[in-house]
PDB file of N, CA and C in Angstrom:
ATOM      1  N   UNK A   1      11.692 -33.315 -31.974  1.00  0.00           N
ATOM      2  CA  UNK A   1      11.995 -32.496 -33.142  1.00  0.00           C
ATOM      3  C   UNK A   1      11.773 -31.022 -32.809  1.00  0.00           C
ATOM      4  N   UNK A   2      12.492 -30.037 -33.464  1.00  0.00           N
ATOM      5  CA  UNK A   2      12.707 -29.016 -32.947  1.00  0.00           C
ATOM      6  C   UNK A   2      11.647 -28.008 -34.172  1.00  0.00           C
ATOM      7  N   UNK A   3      10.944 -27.845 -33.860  1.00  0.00           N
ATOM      8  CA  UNK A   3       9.713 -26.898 -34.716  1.00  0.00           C
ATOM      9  C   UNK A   3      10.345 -25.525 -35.138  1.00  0.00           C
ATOM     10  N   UNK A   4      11.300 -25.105 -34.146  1.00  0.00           N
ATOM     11  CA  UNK A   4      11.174 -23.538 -34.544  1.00  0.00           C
ATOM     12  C   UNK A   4      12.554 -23.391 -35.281  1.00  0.00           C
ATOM     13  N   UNK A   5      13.601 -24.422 -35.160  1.00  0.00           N
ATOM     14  CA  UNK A   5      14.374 -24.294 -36.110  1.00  0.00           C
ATOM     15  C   UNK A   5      13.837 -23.474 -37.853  1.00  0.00           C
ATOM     16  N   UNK A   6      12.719 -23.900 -38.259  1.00  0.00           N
ATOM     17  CA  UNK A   6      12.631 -23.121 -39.319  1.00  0.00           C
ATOM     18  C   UNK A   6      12.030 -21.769 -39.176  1.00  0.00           C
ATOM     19  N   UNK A   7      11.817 -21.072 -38.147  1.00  0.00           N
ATOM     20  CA  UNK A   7      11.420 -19.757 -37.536  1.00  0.00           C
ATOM     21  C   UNK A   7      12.297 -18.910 -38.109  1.00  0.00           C
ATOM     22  N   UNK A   8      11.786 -17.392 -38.523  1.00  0.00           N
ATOM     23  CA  UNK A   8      12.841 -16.601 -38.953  1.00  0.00           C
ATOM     24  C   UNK A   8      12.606 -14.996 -37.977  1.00  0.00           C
ATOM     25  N   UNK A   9      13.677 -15.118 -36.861  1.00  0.00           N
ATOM     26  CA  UNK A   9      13.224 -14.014 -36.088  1.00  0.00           C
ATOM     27  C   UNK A   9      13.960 -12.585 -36.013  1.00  0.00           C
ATOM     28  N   UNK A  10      14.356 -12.442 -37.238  1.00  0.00           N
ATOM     29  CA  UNK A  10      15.270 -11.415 -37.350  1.00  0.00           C
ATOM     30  C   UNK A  10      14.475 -10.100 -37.443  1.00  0.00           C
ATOM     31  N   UNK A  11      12.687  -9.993 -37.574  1.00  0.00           N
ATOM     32  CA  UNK A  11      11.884  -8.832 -37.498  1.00  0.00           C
ATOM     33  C   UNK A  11      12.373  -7.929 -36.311  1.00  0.00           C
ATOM     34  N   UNK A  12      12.465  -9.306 -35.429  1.00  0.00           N
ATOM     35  CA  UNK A  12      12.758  -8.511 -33.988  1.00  0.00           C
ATOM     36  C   UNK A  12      13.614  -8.025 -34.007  1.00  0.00           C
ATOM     37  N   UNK A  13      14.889  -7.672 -34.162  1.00  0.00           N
ATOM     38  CA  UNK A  13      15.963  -6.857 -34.278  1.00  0.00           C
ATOM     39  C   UNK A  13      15.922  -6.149 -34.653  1.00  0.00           C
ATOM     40  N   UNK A  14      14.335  -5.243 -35.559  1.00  0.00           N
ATOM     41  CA  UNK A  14      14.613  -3.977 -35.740  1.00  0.00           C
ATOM     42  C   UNK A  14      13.528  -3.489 -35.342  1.00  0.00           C
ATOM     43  N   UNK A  15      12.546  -3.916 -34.389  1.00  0.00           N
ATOM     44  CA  UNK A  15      11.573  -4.088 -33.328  1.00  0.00           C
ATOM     45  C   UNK A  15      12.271  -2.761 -31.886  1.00  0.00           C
ATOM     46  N   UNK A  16      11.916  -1.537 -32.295  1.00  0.00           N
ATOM     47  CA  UNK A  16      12.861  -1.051 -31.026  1.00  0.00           C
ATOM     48  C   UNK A  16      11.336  -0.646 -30.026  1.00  0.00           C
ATOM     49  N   UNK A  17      10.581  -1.674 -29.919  1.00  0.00           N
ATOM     50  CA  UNK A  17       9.497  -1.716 -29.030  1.00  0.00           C
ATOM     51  C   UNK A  17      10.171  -2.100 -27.419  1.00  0.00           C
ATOM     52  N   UNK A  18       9.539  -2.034 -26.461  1.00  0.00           N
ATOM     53  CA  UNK A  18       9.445  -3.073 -25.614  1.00  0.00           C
ATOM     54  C   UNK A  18       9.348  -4.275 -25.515  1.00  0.00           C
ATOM     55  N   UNK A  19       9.671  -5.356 -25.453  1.00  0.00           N
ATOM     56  CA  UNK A  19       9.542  -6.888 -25.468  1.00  0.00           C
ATOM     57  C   UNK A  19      10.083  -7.412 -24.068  1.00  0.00           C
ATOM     58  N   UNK A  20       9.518  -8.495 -24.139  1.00  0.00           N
ATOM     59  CA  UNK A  20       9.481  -9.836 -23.343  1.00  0.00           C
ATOM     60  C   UNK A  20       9.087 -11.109 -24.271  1.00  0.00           C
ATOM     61  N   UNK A  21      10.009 -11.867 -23.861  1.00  0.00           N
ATOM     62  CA  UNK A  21      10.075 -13.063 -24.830  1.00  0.00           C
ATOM     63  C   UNK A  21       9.986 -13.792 -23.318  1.00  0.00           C
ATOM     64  N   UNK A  22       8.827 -14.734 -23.398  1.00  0.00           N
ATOM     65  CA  UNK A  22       9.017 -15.609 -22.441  1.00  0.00           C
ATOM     66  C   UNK A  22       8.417 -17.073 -23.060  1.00  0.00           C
ATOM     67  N   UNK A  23       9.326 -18.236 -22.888  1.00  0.00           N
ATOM     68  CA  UNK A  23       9.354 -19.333 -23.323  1.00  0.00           C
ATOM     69  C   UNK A  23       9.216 -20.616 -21.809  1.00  0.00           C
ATOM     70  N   UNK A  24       8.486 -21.436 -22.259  1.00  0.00           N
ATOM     71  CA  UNK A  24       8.851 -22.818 -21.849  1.00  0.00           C
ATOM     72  C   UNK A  24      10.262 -23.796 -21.698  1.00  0.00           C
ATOM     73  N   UNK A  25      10.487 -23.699 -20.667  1.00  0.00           N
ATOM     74  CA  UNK A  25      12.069 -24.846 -20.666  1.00  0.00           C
ATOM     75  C   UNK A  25      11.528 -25.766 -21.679  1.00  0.00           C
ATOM     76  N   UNK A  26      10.613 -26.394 -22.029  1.00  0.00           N
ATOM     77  CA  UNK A  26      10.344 -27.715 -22.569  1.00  0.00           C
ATOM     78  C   UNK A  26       9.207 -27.435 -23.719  1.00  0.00           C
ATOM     79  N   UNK A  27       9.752 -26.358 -24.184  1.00  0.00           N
ATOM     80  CA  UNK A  27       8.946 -26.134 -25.216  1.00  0.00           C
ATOM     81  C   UNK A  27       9.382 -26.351 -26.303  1.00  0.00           C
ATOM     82  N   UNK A  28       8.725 -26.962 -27.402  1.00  0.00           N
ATOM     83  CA  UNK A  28       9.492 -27.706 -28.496  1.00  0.00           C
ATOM     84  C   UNK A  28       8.608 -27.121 -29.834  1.00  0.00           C
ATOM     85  N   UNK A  29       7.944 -25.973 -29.706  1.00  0.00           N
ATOM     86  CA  UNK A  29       7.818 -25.123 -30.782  1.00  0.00           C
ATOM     87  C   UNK A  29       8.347 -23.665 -30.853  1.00  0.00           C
ATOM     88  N   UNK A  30       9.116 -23.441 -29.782  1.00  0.00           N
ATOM     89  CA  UNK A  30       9.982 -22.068 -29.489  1.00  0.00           C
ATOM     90  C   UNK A  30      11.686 -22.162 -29.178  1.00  0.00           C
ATOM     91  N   UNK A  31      12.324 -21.772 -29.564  1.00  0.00           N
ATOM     92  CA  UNK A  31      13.518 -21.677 -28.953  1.00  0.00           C
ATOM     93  C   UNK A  31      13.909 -21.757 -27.836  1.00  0.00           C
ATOM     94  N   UNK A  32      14.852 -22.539 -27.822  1.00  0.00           N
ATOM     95  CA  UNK A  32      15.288 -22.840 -26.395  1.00  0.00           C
ATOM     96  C   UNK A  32      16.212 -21.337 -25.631  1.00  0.00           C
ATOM     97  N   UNK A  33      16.352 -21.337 -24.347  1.00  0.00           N
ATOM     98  CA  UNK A  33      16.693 -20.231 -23.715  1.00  0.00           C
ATOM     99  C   UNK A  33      18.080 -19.985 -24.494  1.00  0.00           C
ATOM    100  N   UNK A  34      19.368 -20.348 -24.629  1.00  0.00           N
ATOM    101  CA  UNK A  34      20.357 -19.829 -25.242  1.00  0.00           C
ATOM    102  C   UNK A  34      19.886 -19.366 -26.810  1.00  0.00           C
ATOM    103  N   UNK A  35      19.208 -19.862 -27.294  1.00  0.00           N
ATOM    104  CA  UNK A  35      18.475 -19.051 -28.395  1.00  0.00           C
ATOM    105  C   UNK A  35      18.088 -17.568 -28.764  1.00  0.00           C
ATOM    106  N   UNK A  36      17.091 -17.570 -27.745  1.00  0.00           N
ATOM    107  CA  UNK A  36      16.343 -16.416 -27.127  1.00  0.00           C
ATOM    108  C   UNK A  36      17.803 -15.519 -26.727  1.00  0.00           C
ATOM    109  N   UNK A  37      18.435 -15.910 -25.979  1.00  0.00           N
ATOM    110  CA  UNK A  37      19.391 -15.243 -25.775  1.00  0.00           C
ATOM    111  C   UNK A  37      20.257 -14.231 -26.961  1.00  0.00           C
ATOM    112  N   UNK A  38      20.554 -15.698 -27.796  1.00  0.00           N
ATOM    113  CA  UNK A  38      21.607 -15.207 -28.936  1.00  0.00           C
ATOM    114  C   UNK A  38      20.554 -13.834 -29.718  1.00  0.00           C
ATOM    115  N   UNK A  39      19.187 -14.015 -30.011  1.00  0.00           N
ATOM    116  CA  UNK A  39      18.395 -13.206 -30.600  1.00  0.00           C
ATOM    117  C   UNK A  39      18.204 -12.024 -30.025  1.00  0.00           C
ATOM    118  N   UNK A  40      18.552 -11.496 -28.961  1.00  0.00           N
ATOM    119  CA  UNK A  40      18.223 -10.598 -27.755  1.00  0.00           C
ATOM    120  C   UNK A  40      19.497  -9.932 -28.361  1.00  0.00           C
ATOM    121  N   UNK A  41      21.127 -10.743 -28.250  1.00  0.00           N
ATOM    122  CA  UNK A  41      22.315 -10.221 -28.167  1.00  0.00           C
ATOM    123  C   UNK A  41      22.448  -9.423 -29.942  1.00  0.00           C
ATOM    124  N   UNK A  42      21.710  -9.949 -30.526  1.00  0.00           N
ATOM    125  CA  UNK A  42      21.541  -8.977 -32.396  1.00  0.00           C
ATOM    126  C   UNK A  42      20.797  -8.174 -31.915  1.00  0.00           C
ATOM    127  N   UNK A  43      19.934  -7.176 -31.191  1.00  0.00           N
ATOM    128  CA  UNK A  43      19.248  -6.122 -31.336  1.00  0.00           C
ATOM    129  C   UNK A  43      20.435  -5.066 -31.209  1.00  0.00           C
ATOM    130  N   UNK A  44      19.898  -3.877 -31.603  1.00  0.00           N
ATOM    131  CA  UNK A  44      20.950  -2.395 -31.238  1.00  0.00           C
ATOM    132  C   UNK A  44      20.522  -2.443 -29.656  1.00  0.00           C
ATOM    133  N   UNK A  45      21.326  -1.741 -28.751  1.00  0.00           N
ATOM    134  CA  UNK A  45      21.092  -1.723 -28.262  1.00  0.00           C
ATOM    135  C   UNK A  45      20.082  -0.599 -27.292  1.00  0.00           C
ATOM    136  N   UNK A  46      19.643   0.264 -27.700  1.00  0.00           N
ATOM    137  CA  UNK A  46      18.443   0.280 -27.595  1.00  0.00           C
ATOM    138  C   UNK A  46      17.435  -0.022 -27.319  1.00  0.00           C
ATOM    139  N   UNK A  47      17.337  -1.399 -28.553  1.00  0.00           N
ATOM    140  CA  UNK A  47      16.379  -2.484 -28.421  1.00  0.00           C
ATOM    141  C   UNK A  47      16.621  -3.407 -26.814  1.00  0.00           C
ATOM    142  N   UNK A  48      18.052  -3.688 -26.964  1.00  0.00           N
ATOM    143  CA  UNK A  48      17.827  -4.645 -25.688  1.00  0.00           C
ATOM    144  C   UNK A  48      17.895  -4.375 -24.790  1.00  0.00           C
ATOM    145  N   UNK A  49      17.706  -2.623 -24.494  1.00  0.00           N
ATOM    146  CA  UNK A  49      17.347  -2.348 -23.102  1.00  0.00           C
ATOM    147  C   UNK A  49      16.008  -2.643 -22.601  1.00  0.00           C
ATOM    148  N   UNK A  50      15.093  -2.902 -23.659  1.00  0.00           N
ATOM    149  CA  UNK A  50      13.820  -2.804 -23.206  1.00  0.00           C
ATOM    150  C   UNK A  50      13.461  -4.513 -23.548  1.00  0.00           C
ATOM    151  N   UNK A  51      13.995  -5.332 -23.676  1.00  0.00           N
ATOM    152  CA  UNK A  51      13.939  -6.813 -24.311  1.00  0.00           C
ATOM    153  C   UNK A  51      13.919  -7.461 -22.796  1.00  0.00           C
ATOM    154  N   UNK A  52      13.257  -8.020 -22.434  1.00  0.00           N
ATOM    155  CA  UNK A  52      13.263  -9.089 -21.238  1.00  0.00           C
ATOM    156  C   UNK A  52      13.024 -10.981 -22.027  1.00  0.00           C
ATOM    157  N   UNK A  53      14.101 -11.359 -21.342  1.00  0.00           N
ATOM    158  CA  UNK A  53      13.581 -13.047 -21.450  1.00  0.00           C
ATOM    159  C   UNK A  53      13.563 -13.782 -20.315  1.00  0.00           C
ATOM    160  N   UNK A  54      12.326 -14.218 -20.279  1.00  0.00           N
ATOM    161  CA  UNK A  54      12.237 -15.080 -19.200  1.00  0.00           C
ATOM    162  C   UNK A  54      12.219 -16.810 -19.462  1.00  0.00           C
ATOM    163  N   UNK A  55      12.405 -17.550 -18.970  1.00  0.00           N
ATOM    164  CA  UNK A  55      12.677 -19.214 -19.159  1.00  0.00           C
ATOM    165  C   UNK A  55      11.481 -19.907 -17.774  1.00  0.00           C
ATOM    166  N   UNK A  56      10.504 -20.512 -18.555  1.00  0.00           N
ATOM    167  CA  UNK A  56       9.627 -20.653 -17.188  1.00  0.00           C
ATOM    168  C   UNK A  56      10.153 -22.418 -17.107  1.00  0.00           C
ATOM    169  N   UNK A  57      10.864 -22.587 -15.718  1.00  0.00           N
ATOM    170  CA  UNK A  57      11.024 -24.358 -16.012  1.00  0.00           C
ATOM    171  C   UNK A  57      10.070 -25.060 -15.824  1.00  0.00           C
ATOM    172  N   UNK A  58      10.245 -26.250 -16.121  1.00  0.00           N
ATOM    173  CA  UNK A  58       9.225 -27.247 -16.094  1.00  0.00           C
ATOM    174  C   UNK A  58       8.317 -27.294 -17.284  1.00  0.00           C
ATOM    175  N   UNK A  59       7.735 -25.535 -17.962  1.00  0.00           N
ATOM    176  CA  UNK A  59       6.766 -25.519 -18.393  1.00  0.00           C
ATOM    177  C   UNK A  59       7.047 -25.680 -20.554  1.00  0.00           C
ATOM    178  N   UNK A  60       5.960 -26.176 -20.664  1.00  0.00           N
ATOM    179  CA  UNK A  60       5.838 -26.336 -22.277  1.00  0.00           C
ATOM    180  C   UNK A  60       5.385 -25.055 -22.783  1.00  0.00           C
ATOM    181  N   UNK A  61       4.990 -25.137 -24.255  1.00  0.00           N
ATOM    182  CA  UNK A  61       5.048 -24.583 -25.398  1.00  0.00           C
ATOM    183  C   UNK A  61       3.519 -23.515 -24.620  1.00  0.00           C
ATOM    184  N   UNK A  62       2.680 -24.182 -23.911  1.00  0.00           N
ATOM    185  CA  UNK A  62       1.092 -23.956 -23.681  1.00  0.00           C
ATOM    186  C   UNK A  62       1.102 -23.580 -22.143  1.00  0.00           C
ATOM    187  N   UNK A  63       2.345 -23.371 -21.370  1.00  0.00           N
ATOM    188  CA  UNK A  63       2.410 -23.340 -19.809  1.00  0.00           C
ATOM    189  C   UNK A  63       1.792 -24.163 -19.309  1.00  0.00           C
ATOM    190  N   UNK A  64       1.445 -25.482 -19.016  1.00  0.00           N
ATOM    191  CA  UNK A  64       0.464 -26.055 -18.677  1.00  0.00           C
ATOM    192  C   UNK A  64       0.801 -26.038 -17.508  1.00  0.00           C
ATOM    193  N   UNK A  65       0.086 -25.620 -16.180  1.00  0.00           N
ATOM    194  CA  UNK A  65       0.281 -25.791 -14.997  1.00  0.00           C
ATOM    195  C   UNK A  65       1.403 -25.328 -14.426  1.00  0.00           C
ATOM    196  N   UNK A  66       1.700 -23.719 -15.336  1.00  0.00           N
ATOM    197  CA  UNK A  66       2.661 -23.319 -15.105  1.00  0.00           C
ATOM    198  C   UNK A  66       2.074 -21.070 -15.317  1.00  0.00           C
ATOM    199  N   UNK A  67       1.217 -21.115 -15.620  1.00  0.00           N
ATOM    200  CA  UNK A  67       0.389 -19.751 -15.825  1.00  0.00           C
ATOM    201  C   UNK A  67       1.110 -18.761 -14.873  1.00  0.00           C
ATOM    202  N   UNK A  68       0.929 -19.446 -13.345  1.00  0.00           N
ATOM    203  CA  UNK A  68       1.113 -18.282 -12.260  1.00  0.00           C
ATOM    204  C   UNK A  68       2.315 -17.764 -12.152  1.00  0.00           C
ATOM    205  N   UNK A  69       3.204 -18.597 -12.721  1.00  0.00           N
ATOM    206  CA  UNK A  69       4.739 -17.990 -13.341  1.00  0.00           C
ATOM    207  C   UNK A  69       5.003 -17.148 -14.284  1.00  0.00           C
ATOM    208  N   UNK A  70       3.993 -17.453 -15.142  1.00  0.00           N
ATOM    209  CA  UNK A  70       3.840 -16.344 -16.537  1.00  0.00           C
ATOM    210  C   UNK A  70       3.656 -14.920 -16.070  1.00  0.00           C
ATOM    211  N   UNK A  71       2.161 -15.540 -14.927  1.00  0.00           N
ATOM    212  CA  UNK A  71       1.748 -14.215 -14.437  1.00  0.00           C
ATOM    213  C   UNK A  71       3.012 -13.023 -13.783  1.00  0.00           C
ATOM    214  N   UNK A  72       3.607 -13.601 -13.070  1.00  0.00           N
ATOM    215  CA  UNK A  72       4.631 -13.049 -12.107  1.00  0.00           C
ATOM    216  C   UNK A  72       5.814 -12.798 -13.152  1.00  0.00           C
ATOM    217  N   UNK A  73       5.898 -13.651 -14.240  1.00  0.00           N
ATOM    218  CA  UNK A  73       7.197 -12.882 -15.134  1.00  0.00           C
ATOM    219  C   UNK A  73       6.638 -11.278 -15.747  1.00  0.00           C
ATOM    220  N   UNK A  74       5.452 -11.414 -16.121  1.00  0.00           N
ATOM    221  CA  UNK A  74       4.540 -10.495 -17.346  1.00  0.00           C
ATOM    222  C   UNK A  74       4.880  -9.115 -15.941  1.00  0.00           C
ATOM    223  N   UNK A  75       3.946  -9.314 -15.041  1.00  0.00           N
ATOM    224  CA  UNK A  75       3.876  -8.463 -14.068  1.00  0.00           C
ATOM    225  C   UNK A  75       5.349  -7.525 -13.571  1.00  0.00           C
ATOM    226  N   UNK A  76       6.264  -8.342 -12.973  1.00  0.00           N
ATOM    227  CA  UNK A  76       7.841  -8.349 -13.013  1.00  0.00           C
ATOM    228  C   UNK A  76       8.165  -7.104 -13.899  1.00  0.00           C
ATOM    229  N   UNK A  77       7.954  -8.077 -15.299  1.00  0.00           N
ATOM    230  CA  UNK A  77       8.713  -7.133 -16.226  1.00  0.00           C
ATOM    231  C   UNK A  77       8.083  -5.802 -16.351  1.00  0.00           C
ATOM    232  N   UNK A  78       7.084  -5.583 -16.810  1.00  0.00           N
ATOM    233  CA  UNK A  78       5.903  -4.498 -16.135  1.00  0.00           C
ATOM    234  C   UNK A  78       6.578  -3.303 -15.151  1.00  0.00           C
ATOM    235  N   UNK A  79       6.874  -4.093 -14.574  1.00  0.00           N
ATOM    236  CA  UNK A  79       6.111  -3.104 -13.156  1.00  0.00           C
ATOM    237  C   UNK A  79       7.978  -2.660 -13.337  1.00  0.00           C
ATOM    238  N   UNK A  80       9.368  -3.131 -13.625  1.00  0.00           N
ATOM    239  CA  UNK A  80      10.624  -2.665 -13.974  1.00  0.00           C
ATOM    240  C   UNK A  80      10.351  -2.089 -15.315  1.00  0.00           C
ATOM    241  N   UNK A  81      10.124  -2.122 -16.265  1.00  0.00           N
ATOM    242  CA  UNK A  81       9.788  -1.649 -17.258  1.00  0.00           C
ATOM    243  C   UNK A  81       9.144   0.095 -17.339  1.00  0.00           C
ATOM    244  N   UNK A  82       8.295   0.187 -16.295  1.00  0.00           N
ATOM    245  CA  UNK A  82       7.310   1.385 -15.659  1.00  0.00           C
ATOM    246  C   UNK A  82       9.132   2.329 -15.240  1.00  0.00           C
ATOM    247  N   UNK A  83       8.885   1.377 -14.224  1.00  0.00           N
ATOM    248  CA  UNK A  83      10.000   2.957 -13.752  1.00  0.00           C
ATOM    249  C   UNK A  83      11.116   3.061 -14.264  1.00  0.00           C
ATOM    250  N   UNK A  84      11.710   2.154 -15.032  1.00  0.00           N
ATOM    251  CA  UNK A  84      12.798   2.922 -16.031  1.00  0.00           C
ATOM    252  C   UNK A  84      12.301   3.685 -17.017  1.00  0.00           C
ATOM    253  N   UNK A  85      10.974   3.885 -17.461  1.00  0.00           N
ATOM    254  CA  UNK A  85      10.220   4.710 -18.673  1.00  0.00           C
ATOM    255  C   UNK A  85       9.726   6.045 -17.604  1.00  0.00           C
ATOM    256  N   UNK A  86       9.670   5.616 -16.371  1.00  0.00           N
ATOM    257  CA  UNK A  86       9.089   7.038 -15.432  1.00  0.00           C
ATOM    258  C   UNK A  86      10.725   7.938 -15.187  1.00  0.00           C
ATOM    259  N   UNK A  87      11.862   7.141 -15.197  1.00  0.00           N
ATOM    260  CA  UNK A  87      12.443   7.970 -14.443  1.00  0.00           C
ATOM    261  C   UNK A  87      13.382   8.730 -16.104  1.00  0.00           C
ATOM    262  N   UNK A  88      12.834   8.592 -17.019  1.00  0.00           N
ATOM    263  CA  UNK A  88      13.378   8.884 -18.747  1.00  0.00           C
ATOM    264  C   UNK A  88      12.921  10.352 -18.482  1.00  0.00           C
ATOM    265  N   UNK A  89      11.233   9.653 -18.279  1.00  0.00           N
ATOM    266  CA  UNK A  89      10.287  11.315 -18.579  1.00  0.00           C
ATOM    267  C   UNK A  89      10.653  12.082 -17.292  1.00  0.00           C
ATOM    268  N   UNK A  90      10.664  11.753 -16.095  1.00  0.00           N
ATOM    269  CA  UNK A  90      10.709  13.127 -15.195  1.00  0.00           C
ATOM    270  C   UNK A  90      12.029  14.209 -15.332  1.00  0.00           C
TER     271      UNK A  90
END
């Protein structure tokens, strides 16, 4: 059963923060990756310059035995995130 079907994520679309949405392939309280997707493709764009989604496989709702992927997406996005905001300001 699909939990997040009743989720309402339309805040994010006027969210012109930075984001990363990173989900579980097999997560069954979050949207599945074409989801995430379609929700990414409603921001202005603006917003989805700074929107990252990542899809960790294998892993569930809780990463279980799946963290060091998280780590390396979080970091990833980070560390691309930095120098497109460094090369705005110089």
């Amino acid at each position: 059963m699909a939990i997040w079907r009743n989720q309402e994520f339309s805040y994010l679309e006027v969210c012109d923060k930075p984001k990363l949405l990173v989900s579980g392939e097999l997560d069954a309280y979050g949207p599945p990756a074409e989801k995430l997707q379609a929700i990414v493709e409603k921001f202005p764009s603006h917003a989805k310059k700074w929107t990252g989604v990542v899809i960790i496989p294998g892993a569930d709702h809780f990463f279980a035995g799946h963290l060091p992927e998280v780590d390396r997406a979080i970091s990833t996005w980070l560390k691309h995130s930095a120098r497109i905001l460094l090369k705005q300001v110089a």
